[in-house]
C-alpha atoms as a PDB file:
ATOM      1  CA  UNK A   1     202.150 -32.282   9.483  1.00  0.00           C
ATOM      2  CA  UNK A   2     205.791 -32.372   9.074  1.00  0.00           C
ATOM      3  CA  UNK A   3     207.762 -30.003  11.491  1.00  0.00           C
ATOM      4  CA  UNK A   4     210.770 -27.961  10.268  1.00  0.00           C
ATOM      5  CA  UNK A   5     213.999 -27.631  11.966  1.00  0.00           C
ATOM      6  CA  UNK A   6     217.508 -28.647  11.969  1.00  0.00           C
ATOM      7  CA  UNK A   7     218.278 -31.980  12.865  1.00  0.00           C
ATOM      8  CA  UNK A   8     219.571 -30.800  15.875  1.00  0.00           C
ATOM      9  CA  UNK A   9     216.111 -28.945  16.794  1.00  0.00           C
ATOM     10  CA  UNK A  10     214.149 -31.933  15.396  1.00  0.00           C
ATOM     11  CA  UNK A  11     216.035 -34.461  17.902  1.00  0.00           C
ATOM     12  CA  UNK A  12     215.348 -32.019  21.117  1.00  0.00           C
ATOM     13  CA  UNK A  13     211.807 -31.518  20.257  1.00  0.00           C
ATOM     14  CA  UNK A  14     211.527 -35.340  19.859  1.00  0.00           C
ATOM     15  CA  UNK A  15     212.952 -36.186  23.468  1.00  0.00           C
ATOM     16  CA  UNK A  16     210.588 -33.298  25.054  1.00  0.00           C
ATOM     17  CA  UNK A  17     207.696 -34.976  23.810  1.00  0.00           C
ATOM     18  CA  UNK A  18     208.475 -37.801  25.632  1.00  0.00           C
ATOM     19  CA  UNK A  19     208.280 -35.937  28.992  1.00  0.00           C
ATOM     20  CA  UNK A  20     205.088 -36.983  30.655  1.00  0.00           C
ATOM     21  CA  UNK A  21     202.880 -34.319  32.214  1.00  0.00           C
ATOM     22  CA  UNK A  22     203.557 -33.699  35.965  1.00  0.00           C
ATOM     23  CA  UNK A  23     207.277 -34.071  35.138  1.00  0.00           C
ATOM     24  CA  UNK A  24     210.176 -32.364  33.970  1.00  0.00           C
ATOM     25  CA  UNK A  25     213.912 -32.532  32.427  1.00  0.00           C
ATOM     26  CA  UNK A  26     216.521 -30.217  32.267  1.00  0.00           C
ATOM     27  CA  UNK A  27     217.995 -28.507  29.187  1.00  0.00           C
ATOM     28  CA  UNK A  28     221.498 -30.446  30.335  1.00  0.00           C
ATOM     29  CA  UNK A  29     219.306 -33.866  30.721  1.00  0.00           C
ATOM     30  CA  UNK A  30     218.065 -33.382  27.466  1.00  0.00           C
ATOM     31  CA  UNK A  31     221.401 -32.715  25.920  1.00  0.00           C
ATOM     32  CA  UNK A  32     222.680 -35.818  26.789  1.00  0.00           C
ATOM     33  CA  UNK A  33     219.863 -37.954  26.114  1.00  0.00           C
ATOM     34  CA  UNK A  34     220.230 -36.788  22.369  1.00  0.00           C
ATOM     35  CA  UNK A  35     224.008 -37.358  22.825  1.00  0.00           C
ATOM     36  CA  UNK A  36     225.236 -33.882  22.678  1.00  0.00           C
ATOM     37  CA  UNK A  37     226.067 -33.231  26.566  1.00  0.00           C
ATOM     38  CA  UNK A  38     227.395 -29.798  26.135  1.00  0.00           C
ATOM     39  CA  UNK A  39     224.754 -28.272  24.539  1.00  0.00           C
ATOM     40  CA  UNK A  40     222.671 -27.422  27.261  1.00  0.00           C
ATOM     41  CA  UNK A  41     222.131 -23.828  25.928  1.00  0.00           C
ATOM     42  CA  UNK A  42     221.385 -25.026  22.261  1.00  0.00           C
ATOM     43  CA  UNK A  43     218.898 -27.245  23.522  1.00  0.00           C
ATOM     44  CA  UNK A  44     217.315 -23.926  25.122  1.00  0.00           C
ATOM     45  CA  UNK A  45     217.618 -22.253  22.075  1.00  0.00           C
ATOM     46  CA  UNK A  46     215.453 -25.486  20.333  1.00  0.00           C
ATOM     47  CA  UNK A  47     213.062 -24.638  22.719  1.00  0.00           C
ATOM     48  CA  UNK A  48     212.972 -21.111  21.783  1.00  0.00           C
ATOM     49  CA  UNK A  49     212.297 -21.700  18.518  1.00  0.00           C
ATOM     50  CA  UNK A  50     209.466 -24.659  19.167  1.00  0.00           C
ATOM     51  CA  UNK A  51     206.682 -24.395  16.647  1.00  0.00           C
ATOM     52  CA  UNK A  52     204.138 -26.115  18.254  1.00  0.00           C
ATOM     53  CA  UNK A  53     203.919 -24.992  21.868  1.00  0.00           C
ATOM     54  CA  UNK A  54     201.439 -27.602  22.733  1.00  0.00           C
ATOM     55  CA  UNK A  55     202.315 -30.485  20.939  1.00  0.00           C
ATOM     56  CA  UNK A  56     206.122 -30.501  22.243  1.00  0.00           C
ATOM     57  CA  UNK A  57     205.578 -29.121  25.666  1.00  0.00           C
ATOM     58  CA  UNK A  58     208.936 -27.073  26.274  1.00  0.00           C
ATOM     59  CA  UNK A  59     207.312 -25.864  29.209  1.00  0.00           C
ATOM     60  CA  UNK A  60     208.491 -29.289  30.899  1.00  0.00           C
ATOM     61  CA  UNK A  61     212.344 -28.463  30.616  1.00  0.00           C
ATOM     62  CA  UNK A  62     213.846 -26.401  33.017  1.00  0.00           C
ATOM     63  CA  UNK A  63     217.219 -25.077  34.060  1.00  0.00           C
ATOM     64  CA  UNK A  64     220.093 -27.614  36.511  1.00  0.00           C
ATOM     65  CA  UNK A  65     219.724 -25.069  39.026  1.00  0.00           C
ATOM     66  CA  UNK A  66     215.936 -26.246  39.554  1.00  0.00           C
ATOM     67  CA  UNK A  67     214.489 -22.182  38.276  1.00  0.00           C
ATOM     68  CA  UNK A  68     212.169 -22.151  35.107  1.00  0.00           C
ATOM     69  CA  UNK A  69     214.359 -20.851  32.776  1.00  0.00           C
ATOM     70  CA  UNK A  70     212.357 -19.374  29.380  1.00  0.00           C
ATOM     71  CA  UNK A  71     209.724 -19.524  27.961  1.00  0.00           C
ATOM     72  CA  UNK A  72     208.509 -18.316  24.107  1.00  0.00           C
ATOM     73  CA  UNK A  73     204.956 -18.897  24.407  1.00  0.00           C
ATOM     74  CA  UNK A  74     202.278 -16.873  25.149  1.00  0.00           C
ATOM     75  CA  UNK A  75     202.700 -15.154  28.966  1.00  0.00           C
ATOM     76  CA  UNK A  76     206.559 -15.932  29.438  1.00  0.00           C
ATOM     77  CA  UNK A  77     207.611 -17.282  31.844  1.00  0.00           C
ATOM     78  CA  UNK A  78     204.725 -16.805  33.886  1.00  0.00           C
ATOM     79  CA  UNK A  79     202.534 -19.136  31.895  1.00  0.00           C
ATOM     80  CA  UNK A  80     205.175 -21.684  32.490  1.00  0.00           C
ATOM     81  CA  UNK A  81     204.861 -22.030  36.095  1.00  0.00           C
ATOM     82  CA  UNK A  82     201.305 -21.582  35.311  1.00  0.00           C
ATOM     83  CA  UNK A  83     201.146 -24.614  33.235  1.00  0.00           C
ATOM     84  CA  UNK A  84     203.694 -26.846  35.569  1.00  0.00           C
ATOM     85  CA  UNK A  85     201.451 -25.761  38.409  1.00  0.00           C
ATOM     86  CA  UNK A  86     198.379 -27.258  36.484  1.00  0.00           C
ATOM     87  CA  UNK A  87     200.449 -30.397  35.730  1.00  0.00           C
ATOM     88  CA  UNK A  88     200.732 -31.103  38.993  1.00  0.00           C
ATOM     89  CA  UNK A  89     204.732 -29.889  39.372  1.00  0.00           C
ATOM     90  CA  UNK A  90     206.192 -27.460  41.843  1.00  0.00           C
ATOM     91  CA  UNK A  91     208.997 -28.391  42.934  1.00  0.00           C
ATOM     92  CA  UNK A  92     211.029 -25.143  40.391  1.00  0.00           C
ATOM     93  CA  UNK A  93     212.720 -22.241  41.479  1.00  0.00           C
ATOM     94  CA  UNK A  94     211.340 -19.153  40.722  1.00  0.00           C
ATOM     95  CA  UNK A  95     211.955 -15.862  41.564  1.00  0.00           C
ATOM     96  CA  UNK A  96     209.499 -13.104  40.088  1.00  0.00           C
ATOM     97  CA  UNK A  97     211.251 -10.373  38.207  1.00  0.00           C
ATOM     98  CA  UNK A  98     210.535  -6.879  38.736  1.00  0.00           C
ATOM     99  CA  UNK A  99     211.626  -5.096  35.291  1.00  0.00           C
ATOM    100  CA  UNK A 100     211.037  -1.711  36.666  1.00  0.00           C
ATOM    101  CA  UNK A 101     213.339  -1.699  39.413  1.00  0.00           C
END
């Protein structure tokens, strides 16, 4: 099956599938990988827009600051420390959000 995106999204979704389970990379890392180092937040926004949450795990890139950042698929951000958990990483930042206060 041939994935749709721009090149741009095509080359980010690429690199994440490259990120072996139990690890991670940031949005910056990945940014410069795919030789666009200031794009840190359009790499984010690839991951946004992933359309195959399992086969390109975006749940393996996370922000410099060492917190989760986003997450599109099912359960938010939740499922993403969920599914890092699972894979064996926990060395994130995260800080559970309380949208009622």
């Amino acid at each position: 099956m041939k994935i749709k995106g721009t090149k741009f999204q095509l080359q980010v979704w690429e690199e994440i599938k490259k990120i072996p389970k139990g690890s991670v990379k940031t949005y910056k890392e990945i940014a410069y990988i795919i030789g666009s180092p200031n794009s840190s937040r359009a790499v984010a926004n690839a991951c946004a827009k992933n359309p195959l949450i399992i086969e390109i795990p975006c749940h393996r890139v996370i922000r410099s600051d060492g917190f989760l950042g986003g997450y599109s698929g099912k359960g938010g951000i939740q499922k993403k420390r969920e599914l890092l958990i699972e894979e064996g990483y926990n060395k994130f930042k995260y800080k559970q959000l309380n949208q009622f206060k």
